[in-house]
Protein backbone atom coordinates (compact mmCIF):
# COMPACT_ATOMS: atom_id res chain seq x y z
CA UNK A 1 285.79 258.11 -47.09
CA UNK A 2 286.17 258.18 -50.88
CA UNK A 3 282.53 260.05 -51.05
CA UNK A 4 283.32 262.11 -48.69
CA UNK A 5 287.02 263.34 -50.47
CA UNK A 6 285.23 263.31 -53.77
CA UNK A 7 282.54 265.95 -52.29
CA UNK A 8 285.82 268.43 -51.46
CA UNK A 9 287.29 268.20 -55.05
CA UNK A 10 289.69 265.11 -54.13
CA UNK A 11 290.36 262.61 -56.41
CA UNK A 12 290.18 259.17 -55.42
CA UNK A 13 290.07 255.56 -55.72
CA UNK A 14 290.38 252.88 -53.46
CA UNK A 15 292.74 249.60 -54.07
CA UNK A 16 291.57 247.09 -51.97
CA UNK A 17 294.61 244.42 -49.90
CA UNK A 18 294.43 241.20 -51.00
CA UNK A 19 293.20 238.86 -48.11
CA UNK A 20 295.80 237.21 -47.03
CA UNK A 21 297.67 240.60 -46.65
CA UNK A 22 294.45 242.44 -45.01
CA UNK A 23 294.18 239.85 -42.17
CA UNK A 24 297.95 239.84 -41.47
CA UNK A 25 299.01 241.80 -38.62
CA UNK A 26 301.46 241.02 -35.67
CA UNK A 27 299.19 243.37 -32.87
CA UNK A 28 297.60 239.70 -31.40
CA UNK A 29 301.86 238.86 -30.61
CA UNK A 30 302.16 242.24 -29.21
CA UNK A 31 299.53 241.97 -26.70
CA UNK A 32 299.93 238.56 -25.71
CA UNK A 33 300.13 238.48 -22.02
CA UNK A 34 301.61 235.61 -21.73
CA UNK A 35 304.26 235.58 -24.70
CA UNK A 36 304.32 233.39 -27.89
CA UNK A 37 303.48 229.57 -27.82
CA UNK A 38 305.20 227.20 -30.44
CA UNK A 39 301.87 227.20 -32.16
CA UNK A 40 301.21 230.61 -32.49
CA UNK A 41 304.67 231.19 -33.60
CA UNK A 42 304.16 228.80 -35.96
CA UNK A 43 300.59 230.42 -37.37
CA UNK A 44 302.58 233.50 -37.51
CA UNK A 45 305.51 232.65 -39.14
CA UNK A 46 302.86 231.23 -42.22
CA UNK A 47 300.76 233.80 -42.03
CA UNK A 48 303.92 235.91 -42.69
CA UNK A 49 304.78 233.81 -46.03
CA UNK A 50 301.18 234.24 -47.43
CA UNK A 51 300.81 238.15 -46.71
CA UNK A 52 304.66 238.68 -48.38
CA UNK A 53 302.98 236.32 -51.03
CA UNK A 54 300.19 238.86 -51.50
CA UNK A 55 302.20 242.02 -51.01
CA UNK A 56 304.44 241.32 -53.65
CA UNK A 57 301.64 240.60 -55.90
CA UNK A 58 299.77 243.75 -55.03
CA UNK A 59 302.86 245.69 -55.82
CA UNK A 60 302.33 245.96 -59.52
CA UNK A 61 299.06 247.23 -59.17
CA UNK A 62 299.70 249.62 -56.64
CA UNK A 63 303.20 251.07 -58.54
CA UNK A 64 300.45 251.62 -62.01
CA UNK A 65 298.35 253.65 -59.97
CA UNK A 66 300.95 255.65 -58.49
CA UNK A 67 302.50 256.46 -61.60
CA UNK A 68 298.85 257.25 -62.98
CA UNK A 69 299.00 259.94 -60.85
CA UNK A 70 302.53 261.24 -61.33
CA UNK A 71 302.59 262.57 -57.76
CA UNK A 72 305.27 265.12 -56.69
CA UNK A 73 304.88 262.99 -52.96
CA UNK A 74 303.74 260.09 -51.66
CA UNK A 75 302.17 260.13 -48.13
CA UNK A 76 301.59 256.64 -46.36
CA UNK A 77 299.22 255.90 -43.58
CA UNK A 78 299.33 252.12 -41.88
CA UNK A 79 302.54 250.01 -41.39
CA UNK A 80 301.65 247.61 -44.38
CA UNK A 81 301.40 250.70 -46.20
CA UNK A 82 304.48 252.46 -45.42
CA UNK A 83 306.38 249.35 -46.83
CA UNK A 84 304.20 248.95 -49.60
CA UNK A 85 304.87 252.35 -50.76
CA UNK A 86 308.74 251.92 -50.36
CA UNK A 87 307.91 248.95 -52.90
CA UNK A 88 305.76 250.75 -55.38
CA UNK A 89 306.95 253.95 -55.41
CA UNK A 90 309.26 255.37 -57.82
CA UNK A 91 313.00 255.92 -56.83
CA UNK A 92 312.23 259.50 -57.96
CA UNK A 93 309.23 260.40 -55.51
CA UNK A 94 310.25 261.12 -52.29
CA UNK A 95 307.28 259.26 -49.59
CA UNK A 96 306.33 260.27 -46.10
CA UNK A 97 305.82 257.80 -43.67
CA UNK A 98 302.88 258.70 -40.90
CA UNK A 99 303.39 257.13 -38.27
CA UNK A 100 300.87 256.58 -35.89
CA UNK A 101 301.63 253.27 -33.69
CA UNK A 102 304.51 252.63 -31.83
CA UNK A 103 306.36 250.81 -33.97
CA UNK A 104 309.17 248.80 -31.34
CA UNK A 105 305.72 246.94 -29.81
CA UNK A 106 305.24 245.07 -33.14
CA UNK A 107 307.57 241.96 -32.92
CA UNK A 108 307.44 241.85 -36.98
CA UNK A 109 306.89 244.74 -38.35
CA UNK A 110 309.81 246.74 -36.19
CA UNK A 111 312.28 244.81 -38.21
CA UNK A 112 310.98 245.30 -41.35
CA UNK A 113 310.27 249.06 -41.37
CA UNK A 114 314.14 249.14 -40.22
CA UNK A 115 314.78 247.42 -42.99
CA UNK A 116 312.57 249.78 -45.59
CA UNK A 117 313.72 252.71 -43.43
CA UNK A 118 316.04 254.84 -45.97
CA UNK A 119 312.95 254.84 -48.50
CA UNK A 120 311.79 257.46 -46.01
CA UNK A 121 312.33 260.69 -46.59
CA UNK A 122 310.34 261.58 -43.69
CA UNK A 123 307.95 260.80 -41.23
CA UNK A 124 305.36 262.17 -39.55
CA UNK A 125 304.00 261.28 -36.10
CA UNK A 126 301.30 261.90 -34.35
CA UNK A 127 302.98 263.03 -30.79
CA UNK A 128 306.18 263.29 -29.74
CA UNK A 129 306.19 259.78 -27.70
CA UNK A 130 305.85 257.89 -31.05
CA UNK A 131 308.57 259.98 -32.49
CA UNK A 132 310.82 259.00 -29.97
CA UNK A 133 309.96 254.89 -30.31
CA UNK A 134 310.27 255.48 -34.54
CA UNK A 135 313.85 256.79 -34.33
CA UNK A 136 315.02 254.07 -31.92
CA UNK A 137 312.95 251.14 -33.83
CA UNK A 138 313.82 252.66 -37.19
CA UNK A 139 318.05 254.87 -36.99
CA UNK A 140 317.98 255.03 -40.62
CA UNK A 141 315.38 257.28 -40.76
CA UNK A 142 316.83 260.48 -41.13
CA UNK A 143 313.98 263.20 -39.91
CA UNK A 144 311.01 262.62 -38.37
CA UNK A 145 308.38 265.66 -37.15
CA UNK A 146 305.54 265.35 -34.53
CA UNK A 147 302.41 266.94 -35.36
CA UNK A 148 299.14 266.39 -33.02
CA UNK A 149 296.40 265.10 -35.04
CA UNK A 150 294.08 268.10 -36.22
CA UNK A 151 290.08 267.22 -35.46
CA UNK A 152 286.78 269.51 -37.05
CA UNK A 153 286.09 271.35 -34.21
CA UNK A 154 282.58 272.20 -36.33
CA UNK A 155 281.73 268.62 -35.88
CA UNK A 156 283.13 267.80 -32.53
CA UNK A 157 281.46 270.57 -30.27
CA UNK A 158 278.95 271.14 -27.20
CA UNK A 159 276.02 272.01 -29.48
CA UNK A 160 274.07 269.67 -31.92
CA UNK A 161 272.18 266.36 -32.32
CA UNK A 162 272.83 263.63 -29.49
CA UNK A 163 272.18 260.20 -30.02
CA UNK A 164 269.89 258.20 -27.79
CA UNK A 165 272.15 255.78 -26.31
CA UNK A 166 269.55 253.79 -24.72
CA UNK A 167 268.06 253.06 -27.83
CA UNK A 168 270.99 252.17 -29.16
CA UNK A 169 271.75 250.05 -27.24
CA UNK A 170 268.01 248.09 -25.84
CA UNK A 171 268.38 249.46 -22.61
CA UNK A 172 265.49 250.17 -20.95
CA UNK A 173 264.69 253.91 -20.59
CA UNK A 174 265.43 255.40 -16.87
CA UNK A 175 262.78 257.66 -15.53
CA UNK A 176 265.39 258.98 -12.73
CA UNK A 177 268.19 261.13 -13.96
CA UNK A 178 271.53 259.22 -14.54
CA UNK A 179 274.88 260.55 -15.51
CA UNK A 180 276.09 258.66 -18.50
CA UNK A 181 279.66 257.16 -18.33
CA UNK A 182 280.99 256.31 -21.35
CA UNK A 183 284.31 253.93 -23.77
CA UNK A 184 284.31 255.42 -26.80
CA UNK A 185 286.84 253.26 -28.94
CA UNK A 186 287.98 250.78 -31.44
CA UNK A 187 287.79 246.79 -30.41
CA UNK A 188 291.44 246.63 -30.05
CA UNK A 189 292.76 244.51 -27.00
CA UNK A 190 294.68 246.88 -25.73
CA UNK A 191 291.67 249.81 -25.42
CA UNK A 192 290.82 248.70 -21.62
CA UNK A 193 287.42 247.40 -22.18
CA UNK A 194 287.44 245.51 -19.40
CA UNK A 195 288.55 247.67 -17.53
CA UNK A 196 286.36 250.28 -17.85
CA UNK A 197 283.94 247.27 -17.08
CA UNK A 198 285.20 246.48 -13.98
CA UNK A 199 285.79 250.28 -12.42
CA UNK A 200 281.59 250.49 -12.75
CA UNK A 201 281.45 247.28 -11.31
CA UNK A 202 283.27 248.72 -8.32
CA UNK A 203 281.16 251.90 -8.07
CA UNK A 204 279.02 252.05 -5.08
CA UNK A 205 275.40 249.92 -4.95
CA UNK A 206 272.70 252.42 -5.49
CA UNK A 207 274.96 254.71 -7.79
CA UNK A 208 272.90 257.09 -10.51
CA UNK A 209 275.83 255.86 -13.52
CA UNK A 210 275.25 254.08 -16.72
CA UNK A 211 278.06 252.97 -18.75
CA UNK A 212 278.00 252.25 -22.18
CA UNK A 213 281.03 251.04 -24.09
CA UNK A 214 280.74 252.76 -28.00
CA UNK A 215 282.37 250.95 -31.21
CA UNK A 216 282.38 248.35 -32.73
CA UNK A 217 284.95 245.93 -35.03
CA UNK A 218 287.42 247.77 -37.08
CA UNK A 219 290.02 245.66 -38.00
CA UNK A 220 290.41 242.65 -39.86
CA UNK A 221 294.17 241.30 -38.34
CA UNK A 222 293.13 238.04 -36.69
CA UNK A 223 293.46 237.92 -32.57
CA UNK A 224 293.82 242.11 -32.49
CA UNK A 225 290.28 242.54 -30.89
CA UNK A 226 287.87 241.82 -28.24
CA UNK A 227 284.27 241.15 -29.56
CA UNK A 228 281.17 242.65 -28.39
CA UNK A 229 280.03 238.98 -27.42
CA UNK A 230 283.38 238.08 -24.89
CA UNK A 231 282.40 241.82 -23.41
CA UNK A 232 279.12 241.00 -22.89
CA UNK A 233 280.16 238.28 -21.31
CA UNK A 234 282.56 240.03 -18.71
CA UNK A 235 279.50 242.30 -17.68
CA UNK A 236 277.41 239.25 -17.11
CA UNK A 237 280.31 238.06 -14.94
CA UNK A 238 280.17 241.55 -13.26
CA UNK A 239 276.80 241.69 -12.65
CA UNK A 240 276.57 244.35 -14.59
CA UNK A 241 273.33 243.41 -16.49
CA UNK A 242 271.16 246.51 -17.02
CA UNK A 243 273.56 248.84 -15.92
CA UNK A 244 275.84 249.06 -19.21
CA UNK A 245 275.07 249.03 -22.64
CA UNK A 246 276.92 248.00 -25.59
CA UNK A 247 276.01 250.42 -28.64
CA UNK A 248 278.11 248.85 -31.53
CA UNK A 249 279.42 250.97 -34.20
CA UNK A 250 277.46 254.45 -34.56
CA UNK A 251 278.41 256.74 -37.57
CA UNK A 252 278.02 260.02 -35.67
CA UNK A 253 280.49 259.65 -33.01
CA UNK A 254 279.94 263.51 -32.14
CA UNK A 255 276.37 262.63 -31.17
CA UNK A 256 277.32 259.56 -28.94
CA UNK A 257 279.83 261.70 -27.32
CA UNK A 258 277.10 264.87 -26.62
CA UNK A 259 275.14 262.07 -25.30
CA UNK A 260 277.24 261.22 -21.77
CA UNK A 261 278.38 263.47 -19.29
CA UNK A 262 281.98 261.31 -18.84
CA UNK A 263 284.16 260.21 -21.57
CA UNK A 264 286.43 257.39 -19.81
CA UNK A 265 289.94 256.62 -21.84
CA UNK A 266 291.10 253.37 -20.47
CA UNK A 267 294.38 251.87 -22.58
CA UNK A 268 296.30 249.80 -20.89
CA UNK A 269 299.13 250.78 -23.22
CA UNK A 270 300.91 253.95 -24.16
CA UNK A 271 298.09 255.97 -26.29
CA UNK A 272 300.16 257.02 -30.05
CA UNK A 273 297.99 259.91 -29.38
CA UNK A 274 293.85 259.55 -28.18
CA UNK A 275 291.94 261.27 -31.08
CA UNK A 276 288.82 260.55 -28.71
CA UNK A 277 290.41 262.32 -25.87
CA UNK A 278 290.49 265.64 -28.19
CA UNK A 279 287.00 264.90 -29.85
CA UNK A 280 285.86 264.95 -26.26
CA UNK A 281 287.26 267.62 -25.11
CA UNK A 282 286.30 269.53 -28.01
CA UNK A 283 282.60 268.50 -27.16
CA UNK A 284 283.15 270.19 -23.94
CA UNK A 285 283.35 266.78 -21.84
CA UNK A 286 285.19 265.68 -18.68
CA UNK A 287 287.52 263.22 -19.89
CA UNK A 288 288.86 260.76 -17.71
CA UNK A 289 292.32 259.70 -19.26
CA UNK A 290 294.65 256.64 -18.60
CA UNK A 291 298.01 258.91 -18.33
CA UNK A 292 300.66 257.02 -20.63
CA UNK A 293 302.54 258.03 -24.01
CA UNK A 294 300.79 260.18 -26.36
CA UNK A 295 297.68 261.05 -24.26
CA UNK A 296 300.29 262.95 -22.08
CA UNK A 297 300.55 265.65 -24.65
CA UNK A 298 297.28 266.40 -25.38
CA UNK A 299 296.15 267.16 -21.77
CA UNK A 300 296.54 269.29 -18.58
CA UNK A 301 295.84 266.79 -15.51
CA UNK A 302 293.22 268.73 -13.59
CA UNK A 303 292.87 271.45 -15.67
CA UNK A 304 291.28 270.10 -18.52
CA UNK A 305 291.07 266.05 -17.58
CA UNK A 306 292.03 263.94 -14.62
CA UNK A 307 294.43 261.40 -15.55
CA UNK A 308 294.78 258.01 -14.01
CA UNK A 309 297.36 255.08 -13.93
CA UNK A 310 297.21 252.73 -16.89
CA UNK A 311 294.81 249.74 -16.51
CA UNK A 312 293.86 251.08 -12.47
CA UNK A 313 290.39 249.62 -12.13
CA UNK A 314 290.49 251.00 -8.88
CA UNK A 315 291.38 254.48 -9.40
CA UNK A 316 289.45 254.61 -12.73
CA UNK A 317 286.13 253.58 -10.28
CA UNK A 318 287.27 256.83 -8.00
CA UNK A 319 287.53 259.17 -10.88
CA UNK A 320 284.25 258.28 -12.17
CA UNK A 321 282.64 258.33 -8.22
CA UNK A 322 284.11 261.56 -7.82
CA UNK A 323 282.50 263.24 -11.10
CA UNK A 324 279.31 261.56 -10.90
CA UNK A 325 278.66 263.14 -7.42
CA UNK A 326 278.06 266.76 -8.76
CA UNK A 327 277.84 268.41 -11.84
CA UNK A 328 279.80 271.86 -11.67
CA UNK A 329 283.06 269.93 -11.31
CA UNK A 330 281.90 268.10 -14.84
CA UNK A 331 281.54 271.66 -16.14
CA UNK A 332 284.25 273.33 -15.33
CA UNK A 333 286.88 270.13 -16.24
CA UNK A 334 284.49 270.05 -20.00
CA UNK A 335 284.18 273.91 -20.46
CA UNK A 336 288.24 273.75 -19.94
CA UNK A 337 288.34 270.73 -21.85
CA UNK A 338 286.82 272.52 -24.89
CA UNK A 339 289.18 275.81 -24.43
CA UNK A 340 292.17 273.42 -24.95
CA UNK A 341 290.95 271.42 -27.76
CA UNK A 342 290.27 274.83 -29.74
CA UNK A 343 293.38 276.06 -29.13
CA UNK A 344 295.61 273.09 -30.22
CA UNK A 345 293.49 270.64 -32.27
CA UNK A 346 292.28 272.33 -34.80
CA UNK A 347 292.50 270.95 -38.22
CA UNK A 348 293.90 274.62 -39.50
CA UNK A 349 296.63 273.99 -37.27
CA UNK A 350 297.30 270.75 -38.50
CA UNK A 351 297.81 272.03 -42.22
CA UNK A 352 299.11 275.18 -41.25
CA UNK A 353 302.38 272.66 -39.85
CA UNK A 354 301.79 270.14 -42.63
CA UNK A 355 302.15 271.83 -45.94
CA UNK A 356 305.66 273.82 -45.81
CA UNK A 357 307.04 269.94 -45.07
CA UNK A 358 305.38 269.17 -48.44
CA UNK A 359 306.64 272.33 -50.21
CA UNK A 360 310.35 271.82 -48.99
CA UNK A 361 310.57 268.04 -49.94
CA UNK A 362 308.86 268.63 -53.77
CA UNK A 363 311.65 271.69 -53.49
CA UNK A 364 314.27 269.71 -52.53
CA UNK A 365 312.97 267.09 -55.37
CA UNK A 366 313.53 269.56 -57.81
């Protein structure tokens, strides 16, 4: 990322969290199915003591290079951001808060961003569903403003290199045609790995699909993912050996998504948003989308996607039967697909809502 804004004339430098404060997080308490154990609360609660530890000492360091910069605004992305920048920055500079989690799931960090909440002078979301769960996790947050993520719709489109899954992955190469089914996502426990898993295990003996499930490890919080091993392991259990293939991280996502003929979005959550729903649909895809929060917004059921139930194995497995059987429905639901992503994802748009919010709060400031 910081070659990348360096090539475009942005300067940057990266300050890296101390450890304690990196591998902190409260999504493991969120997602625990079956609530918090004496133990865990107990991990938690000093886990909490050595990341306010390290926050507090990464304050001082943070708050020089802010003033280094003399900014006119400062605009926070992450939770453990947005409070360290109520810390750091000066009274004087008004900050932004982007939000782009729902923030009443997390058990710790809802209180404490209420807490930090009048530091804000506004915050952005990413749909109007997380807007909604900021104001009622966070009253004392006087504005907040839902803008849809903006994606390059240069990068993200039908034409241009595809990357050979199979490879990828050490599958063996099919000589019969297959239509490619695929999870493109972080590791997070809440992404529906499994399942996505277990809808292809329910797909009919015989069928022509090949999953693949596309990512790899993102985060460092402790408990907040599944690992490529315990997925593995679920195929195994699935018998699912040969017919699914686990491609780890891949650095051209565009290319991994040209490669497969289904894009399958399985939370079993409320989506903040689904940036890989609109870099599908922007590669002209038929997207298969678990129908909760966010992900509402940024699709037409049958129009441009079908939608399904949250963490339906069942109906997932019918979707995928259903587009697998013949390709002109795939077309139509991708060339649609695209139509929509170009008209409200692109990242134009995005700036085009973004920058008068910056030019009335330095205005304001002044």
């Amino acid at each position: 990322m910081l070659e990348a804004a360096r090539e475009i004339g942005v300067a940057a430098r990266a300050i890296e969290y101390p450890s304690a404060l990196a591998r902190f997080g409260d999504s493991a308490a969120a997602n625990s199915p079956g609530g918090a154990t004496w133990e865990s609360t107990a991990k938690f609660v000093a886990g909490l003591g050595r990341a306010g530890i390290a926050a507090l000492s990464h304050v001082p360091t943070l708050r020089s290079a802010i003033r280094a910069e003399r900014p006119d605004l400062v605009h926070s992305n992450g939770f453990k951001a947005h409070i360290l920048a109520a810390w750091a920055a000066p009274d004087s500079i008004p900050v932004i808060w982007h939000v782009r989690d729902y923030v009443g799931q997390r058990p710790a960090m809802s209180p404490i961003m209420a807490m930090h909440s009048r530091r804000c002078a506004l915050a952005l979301t990413n749909s109007r569903s997380v807007a909604d769960d900021l104001r009622a996790a966070c009253p004392g947050i006087s504005r907040t403003v839902p803008i849809h993520n903006g994606i390059d719709l240069e990068n993200f489109n039908p034409v241009g290199a595809t990357a050979d899954l199979d490879e990828i992955a050490g599958m063996t190469q099919l000589k019969n045609a297959v239509v490619r089914v695929g999870m493109v996502a972080t590791m997070a426990q809440w992404k529906g790995h499994e399942i996505f898993l277990r809808a292809l295990s329910m797909l009919p003996r015989g069928s022509r699909v090949r999953g693949y499930v596309i990512g790899g490890s993102l985060y460092r919080t402790r408990g907040s993912e599944a690992s490529l091993e315990q997925l593995r392991l679920i195929a195994d259990g699935l018998s699912l050996n040969g017919n699914v293939g686990f491609t780890g991280f891949i650095d051209d996502p565009a290319a991994a998504i040209r490669a497969l003929d289904i894009v399958v979005h399985a939370s079993t959550r409320p989506e903040p948003f689904g940036r890989v729903i609109a870099e599908s649909m922007a590669c002209g895809k038929a997207v298969i989308v678990a129908a909760a929060g966010g992900a509402l917004e940024i699709v037409t059921s049958v129009d441009d996607a079908i939608a399904v139930a949250p963490g339906d194995a069942a109906a997932l497995a019918d979707s995928i039967r259903q587009l697998s059987c013949a390709d002109p429905p795939r077309s139509r639901l991708g060339a649609a697909a695209r139509k929509t992503a170009q008209d409200r994802f692109d990242r134009a748009r995005m700036a085009r809502e973004l920058i008068p919010i910056y030019e009335a709060l330095d205005a304001a400031r002044n």
